[in-house]
Every structure is written in structure tokens, then in C-alpha cells.
PDB file of N, CA and C in Angstrom:
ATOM      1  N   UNK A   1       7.722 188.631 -52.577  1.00  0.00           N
ATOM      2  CA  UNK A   1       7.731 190.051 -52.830  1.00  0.00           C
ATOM      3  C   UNK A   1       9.175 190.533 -52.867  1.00  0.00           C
ATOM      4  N   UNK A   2       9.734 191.455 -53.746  1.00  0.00           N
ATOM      5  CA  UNK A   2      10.392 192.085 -53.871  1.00  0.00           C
ATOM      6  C   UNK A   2      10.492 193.640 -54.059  1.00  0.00           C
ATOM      7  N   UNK A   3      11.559 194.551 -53.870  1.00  0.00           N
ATOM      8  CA  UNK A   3      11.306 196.045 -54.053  1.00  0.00           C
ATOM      9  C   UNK A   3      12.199 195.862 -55.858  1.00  0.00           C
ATOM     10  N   UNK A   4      11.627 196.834 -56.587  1.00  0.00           N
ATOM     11  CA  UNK A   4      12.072 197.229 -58.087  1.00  0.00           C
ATOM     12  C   UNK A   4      13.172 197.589 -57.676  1.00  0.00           C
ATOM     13  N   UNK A   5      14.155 196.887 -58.709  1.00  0.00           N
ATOM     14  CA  UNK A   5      15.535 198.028 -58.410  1.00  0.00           C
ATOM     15  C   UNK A   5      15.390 199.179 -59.029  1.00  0.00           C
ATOM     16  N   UNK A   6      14.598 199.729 -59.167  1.00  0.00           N
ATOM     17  CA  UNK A   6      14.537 201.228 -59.353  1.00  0.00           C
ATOM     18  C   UNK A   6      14.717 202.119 -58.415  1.00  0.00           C
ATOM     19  N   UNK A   7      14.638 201.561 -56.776  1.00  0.00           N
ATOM     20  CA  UNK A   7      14.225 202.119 -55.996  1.00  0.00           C
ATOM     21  C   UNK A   7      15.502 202.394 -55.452  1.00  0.00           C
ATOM     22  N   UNK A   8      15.834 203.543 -54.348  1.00  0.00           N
ATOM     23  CA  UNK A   8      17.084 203.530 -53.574  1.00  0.00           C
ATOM     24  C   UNK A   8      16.764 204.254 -52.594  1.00  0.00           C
ATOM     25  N   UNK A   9      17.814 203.791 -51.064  1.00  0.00           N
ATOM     26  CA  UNK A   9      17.135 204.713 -49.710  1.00  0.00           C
ATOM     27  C   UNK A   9      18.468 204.617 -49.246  1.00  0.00           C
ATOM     28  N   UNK A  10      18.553 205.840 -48.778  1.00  0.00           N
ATOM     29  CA  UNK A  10      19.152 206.815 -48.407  1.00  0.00           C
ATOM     30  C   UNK A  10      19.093 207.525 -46.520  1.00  0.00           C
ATOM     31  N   UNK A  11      20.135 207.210 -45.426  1.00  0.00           N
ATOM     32  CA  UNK A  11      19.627 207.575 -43.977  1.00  0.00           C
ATOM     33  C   UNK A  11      19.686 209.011 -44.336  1.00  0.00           C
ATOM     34  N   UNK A  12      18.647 210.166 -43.793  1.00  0.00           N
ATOM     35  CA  UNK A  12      18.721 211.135 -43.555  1.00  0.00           C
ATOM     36  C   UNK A  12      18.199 211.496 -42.111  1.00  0.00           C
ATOM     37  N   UNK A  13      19.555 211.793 -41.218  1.00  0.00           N
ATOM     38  CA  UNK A  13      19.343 212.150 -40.207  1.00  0.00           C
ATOM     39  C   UNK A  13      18.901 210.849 -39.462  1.00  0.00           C
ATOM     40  N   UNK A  14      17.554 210.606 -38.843  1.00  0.00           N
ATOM     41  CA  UNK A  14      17.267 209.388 -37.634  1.00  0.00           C
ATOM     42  C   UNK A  14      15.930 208.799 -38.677  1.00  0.00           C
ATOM     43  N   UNK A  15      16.104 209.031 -39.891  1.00  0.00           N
ATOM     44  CA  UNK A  15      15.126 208.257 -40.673  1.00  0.00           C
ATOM     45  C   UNK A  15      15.958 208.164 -41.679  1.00  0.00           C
ATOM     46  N   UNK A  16      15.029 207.475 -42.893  1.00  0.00           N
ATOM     47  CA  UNK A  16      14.971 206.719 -44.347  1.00  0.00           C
ATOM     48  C   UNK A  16      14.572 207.330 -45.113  1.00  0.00           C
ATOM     49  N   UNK A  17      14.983 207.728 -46.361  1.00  0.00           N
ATOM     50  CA  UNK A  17      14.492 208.313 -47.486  1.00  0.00           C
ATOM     51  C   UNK A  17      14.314 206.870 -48.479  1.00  0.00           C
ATOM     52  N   UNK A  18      13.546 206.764 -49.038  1.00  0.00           N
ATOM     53  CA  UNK A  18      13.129 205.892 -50.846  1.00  0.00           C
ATOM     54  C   UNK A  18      12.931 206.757 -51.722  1.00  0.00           C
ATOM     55  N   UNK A  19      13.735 206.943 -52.577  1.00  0.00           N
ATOM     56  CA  UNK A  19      13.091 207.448 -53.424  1.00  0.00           C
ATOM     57  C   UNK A  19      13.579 206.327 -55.257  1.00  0.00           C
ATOM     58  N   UNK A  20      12.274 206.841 -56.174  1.00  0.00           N
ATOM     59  CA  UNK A  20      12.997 206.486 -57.235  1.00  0.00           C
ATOM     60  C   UNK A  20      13.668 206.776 -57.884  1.00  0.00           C
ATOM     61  N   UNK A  21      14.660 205.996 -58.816  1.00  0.00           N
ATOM     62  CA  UNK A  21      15.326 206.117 -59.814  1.00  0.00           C
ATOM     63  C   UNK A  21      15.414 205.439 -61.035  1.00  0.00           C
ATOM     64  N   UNK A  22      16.140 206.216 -62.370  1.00  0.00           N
ATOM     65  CA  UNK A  22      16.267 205.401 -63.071  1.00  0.00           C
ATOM     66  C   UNK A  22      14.840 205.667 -63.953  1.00  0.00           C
ATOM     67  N   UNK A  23      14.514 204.874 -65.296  1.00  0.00           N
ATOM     68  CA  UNK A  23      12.754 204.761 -65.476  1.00  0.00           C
ATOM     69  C   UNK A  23      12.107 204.947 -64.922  1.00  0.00           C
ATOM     70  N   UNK A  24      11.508 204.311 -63.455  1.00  0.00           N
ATOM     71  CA  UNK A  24      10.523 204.559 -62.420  1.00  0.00           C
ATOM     72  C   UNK A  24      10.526 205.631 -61.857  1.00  0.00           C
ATOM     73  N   UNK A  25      11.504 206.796 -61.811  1.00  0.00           N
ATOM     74  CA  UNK A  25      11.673 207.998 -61.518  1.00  0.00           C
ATOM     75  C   UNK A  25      10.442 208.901 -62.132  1.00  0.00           C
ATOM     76  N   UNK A  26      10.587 208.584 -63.210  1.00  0.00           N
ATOM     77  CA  UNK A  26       9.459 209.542 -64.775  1.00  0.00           C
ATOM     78  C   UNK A  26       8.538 209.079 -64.443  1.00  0.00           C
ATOM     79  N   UNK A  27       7.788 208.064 -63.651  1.00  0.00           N
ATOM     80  CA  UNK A  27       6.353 207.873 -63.023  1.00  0.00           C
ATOM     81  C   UNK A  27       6.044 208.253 -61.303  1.00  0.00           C
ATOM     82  N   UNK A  28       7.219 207.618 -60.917  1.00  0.00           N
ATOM     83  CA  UNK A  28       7.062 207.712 -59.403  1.00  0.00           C
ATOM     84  C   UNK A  28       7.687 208.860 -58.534  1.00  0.00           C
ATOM     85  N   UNK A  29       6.512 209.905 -58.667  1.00  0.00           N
ATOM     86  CA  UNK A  29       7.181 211.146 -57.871  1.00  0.00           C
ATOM     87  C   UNK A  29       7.315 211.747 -56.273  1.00  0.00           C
ATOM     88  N   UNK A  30       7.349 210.564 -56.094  1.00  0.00           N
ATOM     89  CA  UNK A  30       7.339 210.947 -54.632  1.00  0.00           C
ATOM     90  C   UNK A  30       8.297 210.315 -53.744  1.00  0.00           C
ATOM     91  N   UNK A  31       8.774 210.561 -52.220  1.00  0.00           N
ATOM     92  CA  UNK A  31       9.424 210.101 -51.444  1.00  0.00           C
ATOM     93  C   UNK A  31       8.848 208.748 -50.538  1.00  0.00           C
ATOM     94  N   UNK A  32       9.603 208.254 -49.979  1.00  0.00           N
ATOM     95  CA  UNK A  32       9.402 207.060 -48.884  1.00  0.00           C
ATOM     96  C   UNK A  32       9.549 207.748 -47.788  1.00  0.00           C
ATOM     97  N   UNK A  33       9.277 207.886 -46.831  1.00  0.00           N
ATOM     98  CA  UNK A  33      10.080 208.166 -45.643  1.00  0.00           C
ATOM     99  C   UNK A  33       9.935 206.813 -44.434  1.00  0.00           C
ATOM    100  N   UNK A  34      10.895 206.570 -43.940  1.00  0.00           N
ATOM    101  CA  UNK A  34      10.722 205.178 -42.951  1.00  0.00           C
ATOM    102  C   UNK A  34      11.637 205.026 -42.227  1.00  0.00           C
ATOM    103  N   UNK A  35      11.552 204.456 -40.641  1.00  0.00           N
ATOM    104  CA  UNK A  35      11.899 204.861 -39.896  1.00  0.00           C
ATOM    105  C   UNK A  35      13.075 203.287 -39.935  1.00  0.00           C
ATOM    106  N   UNK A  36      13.569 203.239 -38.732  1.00  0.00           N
ATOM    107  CA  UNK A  36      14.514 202.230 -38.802  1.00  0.00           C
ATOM    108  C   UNK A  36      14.114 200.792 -38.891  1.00  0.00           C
ATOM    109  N   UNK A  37      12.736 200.435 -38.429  1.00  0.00           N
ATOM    110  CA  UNK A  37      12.130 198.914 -38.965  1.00  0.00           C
ATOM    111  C   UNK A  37      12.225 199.103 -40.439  1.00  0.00           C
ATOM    112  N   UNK A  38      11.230 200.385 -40.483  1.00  0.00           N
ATOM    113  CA  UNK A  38      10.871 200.059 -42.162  1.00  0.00           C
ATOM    114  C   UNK A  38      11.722 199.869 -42.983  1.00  0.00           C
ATOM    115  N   UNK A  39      13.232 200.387 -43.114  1.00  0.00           N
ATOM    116  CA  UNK A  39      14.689 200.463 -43.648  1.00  0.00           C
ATOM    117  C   UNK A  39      14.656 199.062 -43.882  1.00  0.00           C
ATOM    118  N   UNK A  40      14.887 198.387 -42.233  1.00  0.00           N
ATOM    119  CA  UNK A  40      15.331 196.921 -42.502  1.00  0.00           C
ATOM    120  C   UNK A  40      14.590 196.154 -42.841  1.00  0.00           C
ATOM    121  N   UNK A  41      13.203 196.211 -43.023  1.00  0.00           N
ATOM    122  CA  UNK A  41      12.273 195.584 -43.967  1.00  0.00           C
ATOM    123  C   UNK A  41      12.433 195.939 -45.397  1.00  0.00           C
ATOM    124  N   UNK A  42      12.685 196.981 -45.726  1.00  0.00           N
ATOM    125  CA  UNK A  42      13.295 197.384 -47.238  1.00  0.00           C
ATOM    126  C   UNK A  42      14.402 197.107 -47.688  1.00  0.00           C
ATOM    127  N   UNK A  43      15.423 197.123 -46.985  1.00  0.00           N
ATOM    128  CA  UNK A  43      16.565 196.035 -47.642  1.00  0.00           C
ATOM    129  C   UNK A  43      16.364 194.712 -47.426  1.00  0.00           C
ATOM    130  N   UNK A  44      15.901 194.181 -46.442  1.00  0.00           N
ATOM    131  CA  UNK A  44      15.556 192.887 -46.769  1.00  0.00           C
ATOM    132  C   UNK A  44      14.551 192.810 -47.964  1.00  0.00           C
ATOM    133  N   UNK A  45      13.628 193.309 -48.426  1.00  0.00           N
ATOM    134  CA  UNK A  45      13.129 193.319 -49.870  1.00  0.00           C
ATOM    135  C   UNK A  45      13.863 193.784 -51.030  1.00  0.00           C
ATOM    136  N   UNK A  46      14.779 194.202 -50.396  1.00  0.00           N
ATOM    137  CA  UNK A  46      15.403 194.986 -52.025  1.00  0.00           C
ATOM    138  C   UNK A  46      16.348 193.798 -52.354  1.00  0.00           C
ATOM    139  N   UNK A  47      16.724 193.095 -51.366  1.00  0.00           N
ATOM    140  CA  UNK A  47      17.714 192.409 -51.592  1.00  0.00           C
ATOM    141  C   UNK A  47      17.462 190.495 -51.816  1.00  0.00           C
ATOM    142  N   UNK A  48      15.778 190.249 -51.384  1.00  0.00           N
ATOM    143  CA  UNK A  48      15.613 188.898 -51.897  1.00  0.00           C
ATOM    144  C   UNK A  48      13.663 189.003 -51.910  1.00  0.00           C
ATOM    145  N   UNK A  49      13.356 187.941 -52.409  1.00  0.00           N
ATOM    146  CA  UNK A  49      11.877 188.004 -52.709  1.00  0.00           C
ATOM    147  C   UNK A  49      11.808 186.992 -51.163  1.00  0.00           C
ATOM    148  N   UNK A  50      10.895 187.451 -50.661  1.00  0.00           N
ATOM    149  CA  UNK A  50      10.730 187.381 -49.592  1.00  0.00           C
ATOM    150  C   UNK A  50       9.194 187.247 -49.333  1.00  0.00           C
ATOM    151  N   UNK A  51       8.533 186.209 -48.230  1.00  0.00           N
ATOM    152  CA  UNK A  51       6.773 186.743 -47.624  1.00  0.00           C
ATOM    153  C   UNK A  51       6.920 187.309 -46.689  1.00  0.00           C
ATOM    154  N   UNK A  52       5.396 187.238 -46.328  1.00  0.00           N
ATOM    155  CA  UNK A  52       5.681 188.379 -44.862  1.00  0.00           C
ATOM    156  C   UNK A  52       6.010 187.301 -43.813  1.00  0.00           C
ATOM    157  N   UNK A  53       6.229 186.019 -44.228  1.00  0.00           N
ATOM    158  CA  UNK A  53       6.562 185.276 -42.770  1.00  0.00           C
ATOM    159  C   UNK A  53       8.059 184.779 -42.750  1.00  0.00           C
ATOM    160  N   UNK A  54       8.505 185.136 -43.769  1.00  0.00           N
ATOM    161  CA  UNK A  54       9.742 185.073 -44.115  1.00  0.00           C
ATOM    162  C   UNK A  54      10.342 186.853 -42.901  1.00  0.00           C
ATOM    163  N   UNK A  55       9.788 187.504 -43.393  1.00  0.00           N
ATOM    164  CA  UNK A  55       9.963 189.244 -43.110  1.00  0.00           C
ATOM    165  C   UNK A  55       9.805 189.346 -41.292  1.00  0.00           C
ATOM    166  N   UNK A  56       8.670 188.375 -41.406  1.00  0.00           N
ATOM    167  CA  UNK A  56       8.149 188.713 -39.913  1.00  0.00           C
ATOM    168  C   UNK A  56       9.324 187.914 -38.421  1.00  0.00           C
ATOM    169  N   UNK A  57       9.883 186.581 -39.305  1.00  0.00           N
ATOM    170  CA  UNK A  57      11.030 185.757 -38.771  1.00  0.00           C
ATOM    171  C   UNK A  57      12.434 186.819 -38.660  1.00  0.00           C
ATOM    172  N   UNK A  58      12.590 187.505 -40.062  1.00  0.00           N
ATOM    173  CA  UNK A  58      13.866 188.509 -39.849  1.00  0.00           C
ATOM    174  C   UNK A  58      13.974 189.800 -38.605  1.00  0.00           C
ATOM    175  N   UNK A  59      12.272 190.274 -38.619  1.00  0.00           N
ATOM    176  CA  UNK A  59      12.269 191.067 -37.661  1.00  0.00           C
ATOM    177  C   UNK A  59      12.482 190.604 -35.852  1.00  0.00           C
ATOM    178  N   UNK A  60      11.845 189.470 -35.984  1.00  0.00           N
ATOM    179  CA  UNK A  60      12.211 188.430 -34.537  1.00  0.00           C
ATOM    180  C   UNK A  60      13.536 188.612 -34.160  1.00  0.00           C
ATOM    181  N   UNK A  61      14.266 187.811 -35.245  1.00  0.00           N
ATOM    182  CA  UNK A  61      16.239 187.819 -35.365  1.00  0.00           C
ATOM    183  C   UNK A  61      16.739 188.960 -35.049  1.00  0.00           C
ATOM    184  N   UNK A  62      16.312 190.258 -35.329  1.00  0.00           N
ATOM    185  CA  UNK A  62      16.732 191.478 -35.229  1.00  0.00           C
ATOM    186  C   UNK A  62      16.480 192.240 -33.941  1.00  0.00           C
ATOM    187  N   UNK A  63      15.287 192.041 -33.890  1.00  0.00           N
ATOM    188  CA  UNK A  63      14.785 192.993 -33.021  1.00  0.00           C
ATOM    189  C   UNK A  63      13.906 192.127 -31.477  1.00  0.00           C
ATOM    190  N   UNK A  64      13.945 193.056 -30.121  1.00  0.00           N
ATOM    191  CA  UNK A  64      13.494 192.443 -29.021  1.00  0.00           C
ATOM    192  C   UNK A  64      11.814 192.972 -29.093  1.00  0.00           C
ATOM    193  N   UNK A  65      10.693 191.992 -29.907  1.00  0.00           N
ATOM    194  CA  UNK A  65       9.810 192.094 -30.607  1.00  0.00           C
ATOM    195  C   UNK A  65       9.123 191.214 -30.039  1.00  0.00           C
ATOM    196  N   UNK A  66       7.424 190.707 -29.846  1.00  0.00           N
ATOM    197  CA  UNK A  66       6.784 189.594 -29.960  1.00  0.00           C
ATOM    198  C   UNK A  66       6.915 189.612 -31.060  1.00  0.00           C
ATOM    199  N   UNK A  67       6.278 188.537 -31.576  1.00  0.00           N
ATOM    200  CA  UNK A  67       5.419 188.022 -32.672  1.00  0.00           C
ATOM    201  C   UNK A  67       4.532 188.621 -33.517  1.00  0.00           C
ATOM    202  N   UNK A  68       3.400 188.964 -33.006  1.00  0.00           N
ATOM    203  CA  UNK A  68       2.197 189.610 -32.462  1.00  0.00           C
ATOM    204  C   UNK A  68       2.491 190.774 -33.675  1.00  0.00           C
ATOM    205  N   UNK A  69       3.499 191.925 -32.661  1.00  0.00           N
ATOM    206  CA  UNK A  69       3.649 192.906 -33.174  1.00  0.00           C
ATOM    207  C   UNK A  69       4.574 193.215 -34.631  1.00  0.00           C
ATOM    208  N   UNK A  70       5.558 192.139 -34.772  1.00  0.00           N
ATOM    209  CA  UNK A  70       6.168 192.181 -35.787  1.00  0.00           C
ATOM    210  C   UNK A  70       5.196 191.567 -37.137  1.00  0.00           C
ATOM    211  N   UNK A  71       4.666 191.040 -36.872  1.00  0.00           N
ATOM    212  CA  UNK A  71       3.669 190.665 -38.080  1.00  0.00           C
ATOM    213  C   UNK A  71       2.384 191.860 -38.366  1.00  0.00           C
ATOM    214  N   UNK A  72       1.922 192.686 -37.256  1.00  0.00           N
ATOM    215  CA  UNK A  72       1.689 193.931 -37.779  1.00  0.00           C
ATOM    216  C   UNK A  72       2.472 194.572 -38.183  1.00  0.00           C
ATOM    217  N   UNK A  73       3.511 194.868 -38.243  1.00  0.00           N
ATOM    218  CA  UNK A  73       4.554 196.274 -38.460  1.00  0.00           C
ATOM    219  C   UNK A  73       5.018 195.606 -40.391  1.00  0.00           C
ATOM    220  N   UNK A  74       4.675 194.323 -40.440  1.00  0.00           N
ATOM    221  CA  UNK A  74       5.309 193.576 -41.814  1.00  0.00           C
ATOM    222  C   UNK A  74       4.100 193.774 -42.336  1.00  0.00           C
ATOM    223  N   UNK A  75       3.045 193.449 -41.903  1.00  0.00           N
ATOM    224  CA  UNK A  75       2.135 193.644 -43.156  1.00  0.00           C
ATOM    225  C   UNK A  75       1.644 194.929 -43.304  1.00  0.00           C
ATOM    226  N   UNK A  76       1.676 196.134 -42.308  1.00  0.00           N
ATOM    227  CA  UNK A  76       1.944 197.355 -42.950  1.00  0.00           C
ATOM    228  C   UNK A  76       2.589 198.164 -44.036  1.00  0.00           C
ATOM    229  N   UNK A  77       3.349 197.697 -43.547  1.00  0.00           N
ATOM    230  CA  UNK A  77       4.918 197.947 -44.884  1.00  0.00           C
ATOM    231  C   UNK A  77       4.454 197.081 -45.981  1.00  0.00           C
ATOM    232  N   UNK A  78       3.999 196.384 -46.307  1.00  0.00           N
ATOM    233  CA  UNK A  78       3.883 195.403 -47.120  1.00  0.00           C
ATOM    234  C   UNK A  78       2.553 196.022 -48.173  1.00  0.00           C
ATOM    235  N   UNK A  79       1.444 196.294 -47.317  1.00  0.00           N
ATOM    236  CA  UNK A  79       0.313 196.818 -47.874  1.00  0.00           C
ATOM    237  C   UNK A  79       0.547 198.312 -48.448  1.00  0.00           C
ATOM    238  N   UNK A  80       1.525 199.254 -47.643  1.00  0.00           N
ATOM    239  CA  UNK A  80       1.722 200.453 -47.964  1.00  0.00           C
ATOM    240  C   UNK A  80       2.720 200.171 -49.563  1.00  0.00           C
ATOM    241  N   UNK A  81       3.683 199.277 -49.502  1.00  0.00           N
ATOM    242  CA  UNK A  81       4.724 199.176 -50.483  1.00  0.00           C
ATOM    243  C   UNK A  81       3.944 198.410 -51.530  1.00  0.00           C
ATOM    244  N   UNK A  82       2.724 198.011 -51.872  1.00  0.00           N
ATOM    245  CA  UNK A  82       2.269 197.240 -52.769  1.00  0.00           C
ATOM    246  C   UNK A  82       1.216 198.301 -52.963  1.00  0.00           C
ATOM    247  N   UNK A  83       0.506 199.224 -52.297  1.00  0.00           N
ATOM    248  CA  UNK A  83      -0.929 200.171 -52.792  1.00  0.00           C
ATOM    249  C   UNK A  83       0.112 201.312 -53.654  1.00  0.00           C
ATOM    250  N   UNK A  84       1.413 201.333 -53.305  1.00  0.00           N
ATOM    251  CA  UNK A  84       2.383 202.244 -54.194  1.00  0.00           C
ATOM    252  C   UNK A  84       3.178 201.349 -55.259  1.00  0.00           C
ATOM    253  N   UNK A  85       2.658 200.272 -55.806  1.00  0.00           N
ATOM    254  CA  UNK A  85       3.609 199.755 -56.746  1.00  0.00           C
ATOM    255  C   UNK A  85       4.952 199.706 -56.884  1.00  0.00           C
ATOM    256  N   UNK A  86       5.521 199.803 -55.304  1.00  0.00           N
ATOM    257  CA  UNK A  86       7.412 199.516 -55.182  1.00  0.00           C
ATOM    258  C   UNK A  86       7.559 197.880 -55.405  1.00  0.00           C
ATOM    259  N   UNK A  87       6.693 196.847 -55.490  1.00  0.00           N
ATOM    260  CA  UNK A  87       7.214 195.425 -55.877  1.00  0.00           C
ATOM    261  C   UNK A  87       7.214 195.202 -57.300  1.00  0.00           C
ATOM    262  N   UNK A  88       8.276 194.262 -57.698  1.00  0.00           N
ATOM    263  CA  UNK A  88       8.380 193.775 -58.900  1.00  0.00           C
ATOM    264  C   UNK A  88       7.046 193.032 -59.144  1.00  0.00           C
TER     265      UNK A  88
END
């Protein structure tokens, strides 16, 4: 999985903005909003094609996380960013 480079996020304030750009702009009218996991799950997608066990290992590295919970918090993001057509 990957995010379209159409996409770009932006910190506002103690969250994440997504929004589109570019072509995908003229279809996709709406915002992202996401908090500081979701960010670093989104640049890690924006920036390589990635699974969620690939995603769920980065969140481990990063963050003082089980397992458990980081593989919910990845396939959230994952299901939310794919029922909105942000993957290539």
C-alpha cells in the first residue's frame, strides 16, 4: 500500500491535516484529520509501499506500544485510508 502523491499533510496545531492536491483535488473534497500515530503512519505510506506488518513493525520502533495494539491502530488507518481511495 501506498498514499497517491496527490495527497499532502500539513501539522495544524497538536494534529494533522491531509488534504488533496493537484487532479485528486477536483474529486476529493474533503480533509484528513490525524493525530500524531496517524501522521507517522502516513508518511510512512506516502513515502514507500508498505503492509500492515511492515507498518505495524515501524510503529513498535517508534513508539512504547504492544503489539496487540499497534496492529489495531494500523489496520484502522489502513481500512479508513482505503474506504477513501488515498492508495495508489
Amino acid at each position: 500500500m501506498q498514499i497517491k502523491s496527490d495527497f499532502t499533510i500539513q501539522k495544524v496545531g497538536n494534529s494533522y491535516i491531509a488534504v488533496a492536491v493537484g487532479e485528486t483535488s477536483k474529486t476529493f473534497h474533503a480533509m484528513i484529520k490525524l493525530n500524531e500515530t496517524g501522521a507517522f503512519l502516513w508518511k510512512k505510506l506516502a513515502e514507500n509501499d508498505l503492509t500492515e506488518e511492515q507498518l505495524t513493525n515501524a510503529l513498535l520502533n517508534e513508539y512504547d506500544v504492544d503489539r496487540e495494539t499497534a496492529a489495531r491502530d494500523v489496520r484502522a488507518i489502513v481500512e479508513s485510508l482505503a474506504a477513501n481511495g488515498i492508495f495508489r
